[in-house]
Protein backbone atom coordinates (compact mmCIF):
# COMPACT_ATOMS: atom_id res chain seq x y z
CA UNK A 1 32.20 38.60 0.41
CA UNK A 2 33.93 35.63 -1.18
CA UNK A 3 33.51 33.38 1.81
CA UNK A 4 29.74 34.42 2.36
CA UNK A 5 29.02 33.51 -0.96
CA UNK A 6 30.00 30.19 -0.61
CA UNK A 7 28.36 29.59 2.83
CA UNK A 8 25.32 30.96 1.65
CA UNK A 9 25.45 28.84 -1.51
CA UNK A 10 26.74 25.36 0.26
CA UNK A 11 23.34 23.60 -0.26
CA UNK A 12 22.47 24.30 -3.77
CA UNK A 13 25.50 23.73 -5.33
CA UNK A 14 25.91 20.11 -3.20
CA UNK A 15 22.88 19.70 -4.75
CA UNK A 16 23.19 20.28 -7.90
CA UNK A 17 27.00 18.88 -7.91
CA UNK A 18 25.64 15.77 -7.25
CA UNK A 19 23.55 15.87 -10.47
CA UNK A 20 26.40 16.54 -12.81
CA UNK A 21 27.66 13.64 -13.18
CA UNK A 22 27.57 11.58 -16.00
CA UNK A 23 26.26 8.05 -15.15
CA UNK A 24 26.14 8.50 -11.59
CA UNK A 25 25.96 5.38 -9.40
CA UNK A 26 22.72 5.62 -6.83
CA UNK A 27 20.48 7.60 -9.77
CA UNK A 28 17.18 7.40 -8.71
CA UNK A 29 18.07 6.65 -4.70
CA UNK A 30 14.71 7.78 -3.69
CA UNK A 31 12.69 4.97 -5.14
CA UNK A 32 15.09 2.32 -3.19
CA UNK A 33 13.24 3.73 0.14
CA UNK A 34 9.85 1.76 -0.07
CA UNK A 35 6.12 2.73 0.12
CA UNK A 36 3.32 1.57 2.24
CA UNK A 37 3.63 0.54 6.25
CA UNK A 38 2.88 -2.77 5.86
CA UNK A 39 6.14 -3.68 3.49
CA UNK A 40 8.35 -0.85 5.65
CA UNK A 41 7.02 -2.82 8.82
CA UNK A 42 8.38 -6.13 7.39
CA UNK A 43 11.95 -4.34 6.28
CA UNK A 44 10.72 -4.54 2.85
CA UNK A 45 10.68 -7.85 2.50
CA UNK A 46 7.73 -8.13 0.54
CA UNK A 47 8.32 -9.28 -3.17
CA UNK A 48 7.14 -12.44 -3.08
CA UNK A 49 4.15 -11.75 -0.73
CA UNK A 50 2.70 -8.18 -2.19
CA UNK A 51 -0.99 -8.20 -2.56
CA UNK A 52 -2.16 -4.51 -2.01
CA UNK A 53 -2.52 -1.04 -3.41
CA UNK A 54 1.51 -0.75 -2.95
CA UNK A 55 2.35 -3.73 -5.52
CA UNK A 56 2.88 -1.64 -8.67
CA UNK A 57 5.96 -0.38 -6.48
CA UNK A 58 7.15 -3.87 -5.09
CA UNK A 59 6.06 -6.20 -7.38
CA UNK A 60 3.39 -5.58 -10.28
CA UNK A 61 2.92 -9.17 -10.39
CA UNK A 62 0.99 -8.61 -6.93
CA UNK A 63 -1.64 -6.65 -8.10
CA UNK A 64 -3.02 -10.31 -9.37
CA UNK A 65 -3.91 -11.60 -6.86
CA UNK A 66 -6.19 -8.88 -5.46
CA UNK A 67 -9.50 -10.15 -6.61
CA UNK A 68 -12.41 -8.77 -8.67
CA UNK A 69 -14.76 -9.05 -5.85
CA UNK A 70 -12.38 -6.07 -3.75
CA UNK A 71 -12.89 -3.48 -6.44
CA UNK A 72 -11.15 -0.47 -6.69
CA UNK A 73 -8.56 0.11 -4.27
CA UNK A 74 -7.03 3.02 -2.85
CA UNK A 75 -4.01 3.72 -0.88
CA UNK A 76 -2.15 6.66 0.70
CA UNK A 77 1.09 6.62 2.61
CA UNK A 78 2.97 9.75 4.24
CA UNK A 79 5.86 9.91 6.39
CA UNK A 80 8.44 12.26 7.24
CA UNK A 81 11.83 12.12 8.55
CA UNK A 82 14.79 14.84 10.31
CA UNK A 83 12.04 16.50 12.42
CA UNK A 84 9.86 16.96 9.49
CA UNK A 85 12.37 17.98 6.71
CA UNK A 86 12.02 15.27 4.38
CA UNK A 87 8.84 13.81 3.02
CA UNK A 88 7.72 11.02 1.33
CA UNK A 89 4.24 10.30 -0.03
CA UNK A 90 2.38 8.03 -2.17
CA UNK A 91 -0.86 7.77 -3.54
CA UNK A 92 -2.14 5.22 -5.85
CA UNK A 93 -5.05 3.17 -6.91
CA UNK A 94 -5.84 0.11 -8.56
CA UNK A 95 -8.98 -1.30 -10.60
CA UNK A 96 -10.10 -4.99 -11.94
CA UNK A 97 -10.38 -4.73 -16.26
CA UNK A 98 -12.80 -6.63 -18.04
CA UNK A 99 -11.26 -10.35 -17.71
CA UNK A 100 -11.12 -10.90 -14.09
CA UNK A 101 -7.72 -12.24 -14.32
CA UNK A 102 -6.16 -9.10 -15.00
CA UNK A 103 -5.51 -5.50 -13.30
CA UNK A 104 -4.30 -2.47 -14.03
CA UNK A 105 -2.41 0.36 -11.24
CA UNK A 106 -1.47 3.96 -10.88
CA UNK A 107 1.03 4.49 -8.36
CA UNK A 108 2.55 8.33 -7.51
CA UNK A 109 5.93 9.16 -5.10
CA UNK A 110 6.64 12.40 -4.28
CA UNK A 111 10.10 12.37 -2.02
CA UNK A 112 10.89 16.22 -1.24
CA UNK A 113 12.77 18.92 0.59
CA UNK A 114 10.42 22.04 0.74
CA UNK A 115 11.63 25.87 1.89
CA UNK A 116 15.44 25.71 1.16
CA UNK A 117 16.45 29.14 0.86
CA UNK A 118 17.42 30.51 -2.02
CA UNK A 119 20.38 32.94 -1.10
CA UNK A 120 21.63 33.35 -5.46
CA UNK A 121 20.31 37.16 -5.19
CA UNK A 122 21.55 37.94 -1.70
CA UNK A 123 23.41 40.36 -2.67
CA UNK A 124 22.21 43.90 -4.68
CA UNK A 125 24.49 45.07 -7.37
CA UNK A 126 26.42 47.46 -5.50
CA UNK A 127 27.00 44.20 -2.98
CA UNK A 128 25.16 45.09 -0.13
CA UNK A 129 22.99 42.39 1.30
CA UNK A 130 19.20 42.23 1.31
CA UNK A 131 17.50 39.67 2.63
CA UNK A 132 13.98 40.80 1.50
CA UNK A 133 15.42 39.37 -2.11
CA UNK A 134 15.88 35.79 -0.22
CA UNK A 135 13.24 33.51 -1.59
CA UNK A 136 12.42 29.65 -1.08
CA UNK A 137 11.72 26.46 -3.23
CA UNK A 138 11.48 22.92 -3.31
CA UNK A 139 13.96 20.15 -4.50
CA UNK A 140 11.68 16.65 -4.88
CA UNK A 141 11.57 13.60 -7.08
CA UNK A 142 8.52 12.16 -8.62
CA UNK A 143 8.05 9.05 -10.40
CA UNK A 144 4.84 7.73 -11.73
CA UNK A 145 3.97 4.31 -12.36
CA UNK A 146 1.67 2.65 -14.47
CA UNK A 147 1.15 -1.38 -13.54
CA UNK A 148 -0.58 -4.00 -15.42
CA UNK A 149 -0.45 -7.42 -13.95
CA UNK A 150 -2.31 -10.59 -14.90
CA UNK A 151 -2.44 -13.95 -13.73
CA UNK A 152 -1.30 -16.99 -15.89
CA UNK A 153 -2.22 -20.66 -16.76
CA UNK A 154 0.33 -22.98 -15.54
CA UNK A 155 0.19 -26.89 -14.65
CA UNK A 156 1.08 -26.70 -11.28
CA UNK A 157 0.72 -23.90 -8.85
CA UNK A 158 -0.25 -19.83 -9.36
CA UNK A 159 1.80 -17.76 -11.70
CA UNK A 160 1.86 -13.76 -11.79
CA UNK A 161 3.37 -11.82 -13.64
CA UNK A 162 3.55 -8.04 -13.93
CA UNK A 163 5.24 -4.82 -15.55
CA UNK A 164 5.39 -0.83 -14.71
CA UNK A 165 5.67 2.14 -17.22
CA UNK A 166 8.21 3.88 -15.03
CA UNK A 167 8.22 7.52 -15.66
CA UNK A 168 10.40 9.72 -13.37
CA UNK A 169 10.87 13.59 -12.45
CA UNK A 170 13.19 15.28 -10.71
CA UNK A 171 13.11 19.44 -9.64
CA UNK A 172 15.38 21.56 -7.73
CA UNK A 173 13.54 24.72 -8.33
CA UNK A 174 14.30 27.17 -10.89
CA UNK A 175 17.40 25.82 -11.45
CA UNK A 176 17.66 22.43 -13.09
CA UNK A 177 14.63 19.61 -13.77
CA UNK A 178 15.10 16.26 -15.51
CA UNK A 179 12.82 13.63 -16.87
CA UNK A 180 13.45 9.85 -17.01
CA UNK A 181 11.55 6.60 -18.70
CA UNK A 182 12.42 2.92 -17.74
CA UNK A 183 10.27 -0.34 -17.17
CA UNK A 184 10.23 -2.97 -14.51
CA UNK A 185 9.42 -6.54 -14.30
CA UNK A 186 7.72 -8.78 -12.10
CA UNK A 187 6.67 -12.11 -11.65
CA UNK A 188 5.07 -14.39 -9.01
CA UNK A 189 4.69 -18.40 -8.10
CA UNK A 190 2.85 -20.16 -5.61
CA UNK A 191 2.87 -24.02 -5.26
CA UNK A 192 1.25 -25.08 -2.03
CA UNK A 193 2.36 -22.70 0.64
CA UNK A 194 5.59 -21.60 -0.35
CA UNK A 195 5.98 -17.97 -2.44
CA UNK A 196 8.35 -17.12 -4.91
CA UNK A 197 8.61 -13.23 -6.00
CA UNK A 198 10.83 -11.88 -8.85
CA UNK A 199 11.12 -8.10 -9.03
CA UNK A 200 13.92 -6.62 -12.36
CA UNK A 201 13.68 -2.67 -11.60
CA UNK A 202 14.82 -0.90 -14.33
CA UNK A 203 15.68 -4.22 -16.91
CA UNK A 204 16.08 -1.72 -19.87
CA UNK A 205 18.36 1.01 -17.88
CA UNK A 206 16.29 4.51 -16.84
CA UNK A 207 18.22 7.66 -18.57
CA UNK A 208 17.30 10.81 -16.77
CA UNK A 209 18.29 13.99 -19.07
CA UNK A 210 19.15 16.92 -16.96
CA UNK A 211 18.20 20.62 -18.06
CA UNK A 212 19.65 23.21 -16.10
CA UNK A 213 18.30 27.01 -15.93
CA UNK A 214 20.13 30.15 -14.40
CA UNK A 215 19.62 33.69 -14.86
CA UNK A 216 22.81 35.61 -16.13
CA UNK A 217 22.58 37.11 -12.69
CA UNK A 218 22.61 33.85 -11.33
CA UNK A 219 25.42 32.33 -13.41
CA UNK A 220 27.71 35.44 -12.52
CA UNK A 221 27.24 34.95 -9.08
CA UNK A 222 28.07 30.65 -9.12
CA UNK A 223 31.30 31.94 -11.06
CA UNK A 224 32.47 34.49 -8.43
CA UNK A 225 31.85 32.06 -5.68
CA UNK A 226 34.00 29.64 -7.06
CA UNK A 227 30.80 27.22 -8.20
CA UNK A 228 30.73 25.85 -11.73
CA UNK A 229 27.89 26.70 -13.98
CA UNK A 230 25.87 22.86 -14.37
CA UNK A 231 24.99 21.87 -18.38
CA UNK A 232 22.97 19.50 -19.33
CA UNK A 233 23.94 15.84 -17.91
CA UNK A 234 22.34 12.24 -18.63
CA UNK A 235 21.94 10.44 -15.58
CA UNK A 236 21.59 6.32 -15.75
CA UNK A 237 20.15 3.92 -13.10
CA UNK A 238 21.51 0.62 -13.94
CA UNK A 239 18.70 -2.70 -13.38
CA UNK A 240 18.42 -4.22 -9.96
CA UNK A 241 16.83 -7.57 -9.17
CA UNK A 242 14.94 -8.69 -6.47
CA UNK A 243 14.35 -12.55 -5.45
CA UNK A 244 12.10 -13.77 -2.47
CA UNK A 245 11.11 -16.65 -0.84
CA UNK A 246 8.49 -17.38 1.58
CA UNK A 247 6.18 -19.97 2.99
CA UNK A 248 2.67 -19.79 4.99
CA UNK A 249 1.94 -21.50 8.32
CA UNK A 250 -1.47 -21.93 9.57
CA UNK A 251 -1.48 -22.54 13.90
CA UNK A 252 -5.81 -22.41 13.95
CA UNK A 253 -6.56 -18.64 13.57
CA UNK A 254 -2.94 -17.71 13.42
CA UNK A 255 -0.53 -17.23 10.20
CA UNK A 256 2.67 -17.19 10.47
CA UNK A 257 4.26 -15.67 7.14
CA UNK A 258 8.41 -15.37 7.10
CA UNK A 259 9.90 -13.76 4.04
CA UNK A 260 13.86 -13.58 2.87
CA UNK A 261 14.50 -11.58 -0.25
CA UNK A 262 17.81 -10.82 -1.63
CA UNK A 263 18.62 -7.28 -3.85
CA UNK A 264 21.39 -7.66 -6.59
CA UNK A 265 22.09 -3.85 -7.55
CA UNK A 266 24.21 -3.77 -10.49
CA UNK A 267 25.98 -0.77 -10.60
CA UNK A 268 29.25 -1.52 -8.73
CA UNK A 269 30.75 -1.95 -5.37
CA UNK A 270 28.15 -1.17 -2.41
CA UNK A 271 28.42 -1.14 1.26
CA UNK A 272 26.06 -4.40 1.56
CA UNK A 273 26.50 -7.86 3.16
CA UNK A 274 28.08 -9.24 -0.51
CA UNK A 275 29.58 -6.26 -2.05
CA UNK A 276 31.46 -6.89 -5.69
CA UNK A 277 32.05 -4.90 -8.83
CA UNK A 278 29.53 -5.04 -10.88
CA UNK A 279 26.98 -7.08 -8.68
CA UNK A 280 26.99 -6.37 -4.83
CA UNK A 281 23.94 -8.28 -2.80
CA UNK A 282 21.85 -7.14 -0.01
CA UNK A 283 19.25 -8.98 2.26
CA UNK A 284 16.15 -8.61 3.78
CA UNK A 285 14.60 -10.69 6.76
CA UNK A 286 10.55 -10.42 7.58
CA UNK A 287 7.91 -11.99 9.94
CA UNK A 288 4.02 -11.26 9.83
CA UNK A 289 1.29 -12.80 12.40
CA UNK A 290 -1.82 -12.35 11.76
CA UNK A 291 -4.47 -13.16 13.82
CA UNK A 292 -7.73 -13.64 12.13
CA UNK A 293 -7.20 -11.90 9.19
CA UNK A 294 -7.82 -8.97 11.25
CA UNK A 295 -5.05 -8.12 13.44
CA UNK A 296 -1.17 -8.08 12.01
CA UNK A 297 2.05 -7.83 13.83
CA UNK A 298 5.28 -7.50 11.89
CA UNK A 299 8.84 -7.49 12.41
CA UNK A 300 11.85 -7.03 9.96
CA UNK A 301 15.40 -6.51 9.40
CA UNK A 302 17.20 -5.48 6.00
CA UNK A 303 20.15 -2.99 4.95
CA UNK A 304 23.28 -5.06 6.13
CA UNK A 305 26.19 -2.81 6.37
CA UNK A 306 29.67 -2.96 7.43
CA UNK A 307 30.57 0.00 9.56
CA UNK A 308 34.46 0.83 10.34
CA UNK A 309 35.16 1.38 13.86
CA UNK A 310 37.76 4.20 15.03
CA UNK A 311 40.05 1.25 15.63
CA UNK A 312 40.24 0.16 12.10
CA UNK A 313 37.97 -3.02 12.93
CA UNK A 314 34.57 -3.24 11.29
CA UNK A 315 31.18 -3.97 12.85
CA UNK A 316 28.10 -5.67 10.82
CA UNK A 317 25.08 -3.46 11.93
CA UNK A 318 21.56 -3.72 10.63
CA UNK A 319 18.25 -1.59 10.16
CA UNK A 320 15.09 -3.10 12.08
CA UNK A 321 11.76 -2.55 11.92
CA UNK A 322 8.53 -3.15 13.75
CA UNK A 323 5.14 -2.47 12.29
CA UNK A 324 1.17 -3.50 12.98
CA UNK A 325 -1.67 -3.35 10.67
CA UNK A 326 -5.69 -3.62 11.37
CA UNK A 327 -7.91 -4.76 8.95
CA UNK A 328 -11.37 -3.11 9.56
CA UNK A 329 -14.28 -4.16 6.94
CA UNK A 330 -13.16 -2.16 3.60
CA UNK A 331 -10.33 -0.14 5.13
CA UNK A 332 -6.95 -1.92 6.37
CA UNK A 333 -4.74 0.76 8.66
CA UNK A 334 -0.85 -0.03 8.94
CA UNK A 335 1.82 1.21 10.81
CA UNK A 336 5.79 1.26 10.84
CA UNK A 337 8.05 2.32 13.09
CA UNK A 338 11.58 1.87 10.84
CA UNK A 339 14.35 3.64 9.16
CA UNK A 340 13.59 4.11 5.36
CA UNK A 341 16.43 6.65 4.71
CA UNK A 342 19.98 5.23 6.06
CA UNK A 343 21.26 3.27 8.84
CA UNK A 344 22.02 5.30 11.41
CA UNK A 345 18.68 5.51 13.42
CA UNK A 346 17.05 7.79 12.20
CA UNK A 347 13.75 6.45 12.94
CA UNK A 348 10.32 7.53 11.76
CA UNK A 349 6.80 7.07 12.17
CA UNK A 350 4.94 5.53 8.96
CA UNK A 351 0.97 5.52 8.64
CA UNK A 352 -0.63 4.15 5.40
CA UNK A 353 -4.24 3.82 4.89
CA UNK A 354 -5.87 1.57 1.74
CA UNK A 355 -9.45 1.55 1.01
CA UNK A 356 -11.73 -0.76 -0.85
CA UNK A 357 -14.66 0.37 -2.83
CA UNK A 358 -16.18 -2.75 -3.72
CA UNK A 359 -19.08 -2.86 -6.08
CA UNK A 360 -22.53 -3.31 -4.99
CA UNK A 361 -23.61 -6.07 -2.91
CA UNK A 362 -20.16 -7.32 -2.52
């Protein structure tokens, strides 16, 4: 009965083990993934660049430079990975405010599991199983965002700049739920055709406070499978900055826009191109053509990792990307055909949609 237990029970307790601990590097993992087709298409090399519905996720800043004239805009993105097992989605909007200058966004990520058995009441008192007590539920992160970005007087050139409200929840269930709070920073510069993008996720820390809550049914049977009983834990995603660089070239009605950003995490030693203790680096590499401003092919590659071979030597590998967008009238239409979740190709299909609803006579 001993060994069934912990069978039965191997995926919530890996779940919730992995919540338990105090601090834990890669908090908040799920918002490192990316949102919209168009910046997934480019390898998510889009902080200096980010004009759309998506910018209150890449860079706040962005949301400036979406003019009055387009609106309210509206954006949707869903895609779905290990034959339909995981899901992410986003849905957000974004409206001009009085001054012209300035914008406000709403921005929601929902990045799930759905139907993992629950197998805690298996067993009947007298320990004979029943499956009819089996149930299901879903373990998913949320975070909400709430942009304001504005655009600023400056000598020479365009300045952005940006911040997000960050609020963040996280559910397996019944069983345990936390809530976390943190802010990010963004800021923009454009001087002729080159493109500067600044991105500081998390610059104050985000502390998620885990709450855990079990039956004493529940609890007795964790203890006689060998599983320890969770309390509460504070979780702590540590800031990470993003810098890009890009620069526009016009060939008649082609533009030719190449982006390199660079992410400094700052929570210790990662498997990334530069990894150190605290600071480890990462890059990402992407190319957009557009062809009058209606049709868009991109290309990207990003998540540089070293992977050890069985004879001890290691191998630089890479995750690429290949996306296309259509502009038509009010509503643009992107696609993405990349790897969001890890780097062993695990490829998915990404569709985003974003709508304008422009004000009359616009």
């Amino acid at each position: 009965m001993r060994k069934t237990l912990l069978s039965s029970l191997f995926m919530v307790l890996g779940i919730l083990i992995t919540i338990s601990v105090n601090a834990q590097k890669y908090s908040n993992e799920f918002l490192s993934i990316g949102v919209g087709a168009n910046a997934l298409g480019l390898g998510n090399a889009v902080v200096a660049n980010t004009a759309d519905v998506t910018s209150g996720y890449w860079n706040p800043a962005g949301l400036a430079s979406v003019s009055a004239d387009e609106g309210v805009l509206l954006g949707a993105m869903h895609s779905e990975w290990f034959a339909g097992i995981t899901k992410m989605d986003f849905l957000g909007f974004s409206l001009p405010m009085a001054q012209t200058n300035r914008r406000l966004g709403v921005s929601v990520i929902r990045f799930g599991v759905d139907g993992i058995p629950n197998t805690l009441s298996l067993y009947n008192s007298d320990g004979t199983v029943n499956f009819d007590n089996v149930t299901e539920f879903s373990a998913a992160d949320y975070a909400f965002l709430l942009s304001y970005a504005q655009k600023m007087k400056v000598k020479k050139g365009n300045l952005q700049m940006g911040a997000n409200l960050k609020v963040v929840h996280r559910r397996i269930g019944p069983f345990a739920n936390s809530w976390g709070f943190g802010l990010d920073f963004g800021a923009q510069y454009q001087i002729s055709q080159w493109r500067f993008g600044l991105m500081a996720s998390d610059v104050t820390s985000t502390f998620n406070a885990w709450s855990f809550s079990f039956t004493d049914q529940e609890k007795e049977v964790l203890e006689a499978s060998g599983g320890e009983v969770p309390i509460k834990s504070l979780e702590l995603t540590k800031p990470q900055i993003t810098l890009g660089v890009s620069r526009e070239f016009e060939i008649k009605n082609i533009t030719l826009r190449p982006e390199l950003d660079f992410f400094i995490t700052t929570d210790g030693k990662r498997n990334t191109l530069v990894s150190g203790n605290p600071f480890s680096i990462d890059l990402a590499l992407g190319m957009e053509a557009g062809y009058n401003d209606f049709l868009f092919l991109r290309a990207g590659v990003g998540q540089f990792q070293k992977q050890e071979n069985f004879d001890n030597s290691e191998t630089l590998i890479v995750r690429p990307s290949l996306g296309v967008g259509l502009k038509l009238g009010k509503l643009v239409v992107d696609y993405a055909y990349s790897n969001p979740s890890d780097g062993q190709n695990r490829f998915a299909h990404i569709v985003s949609l974003q709508y304008s609803v422009q004000p009359k006579g616009k």
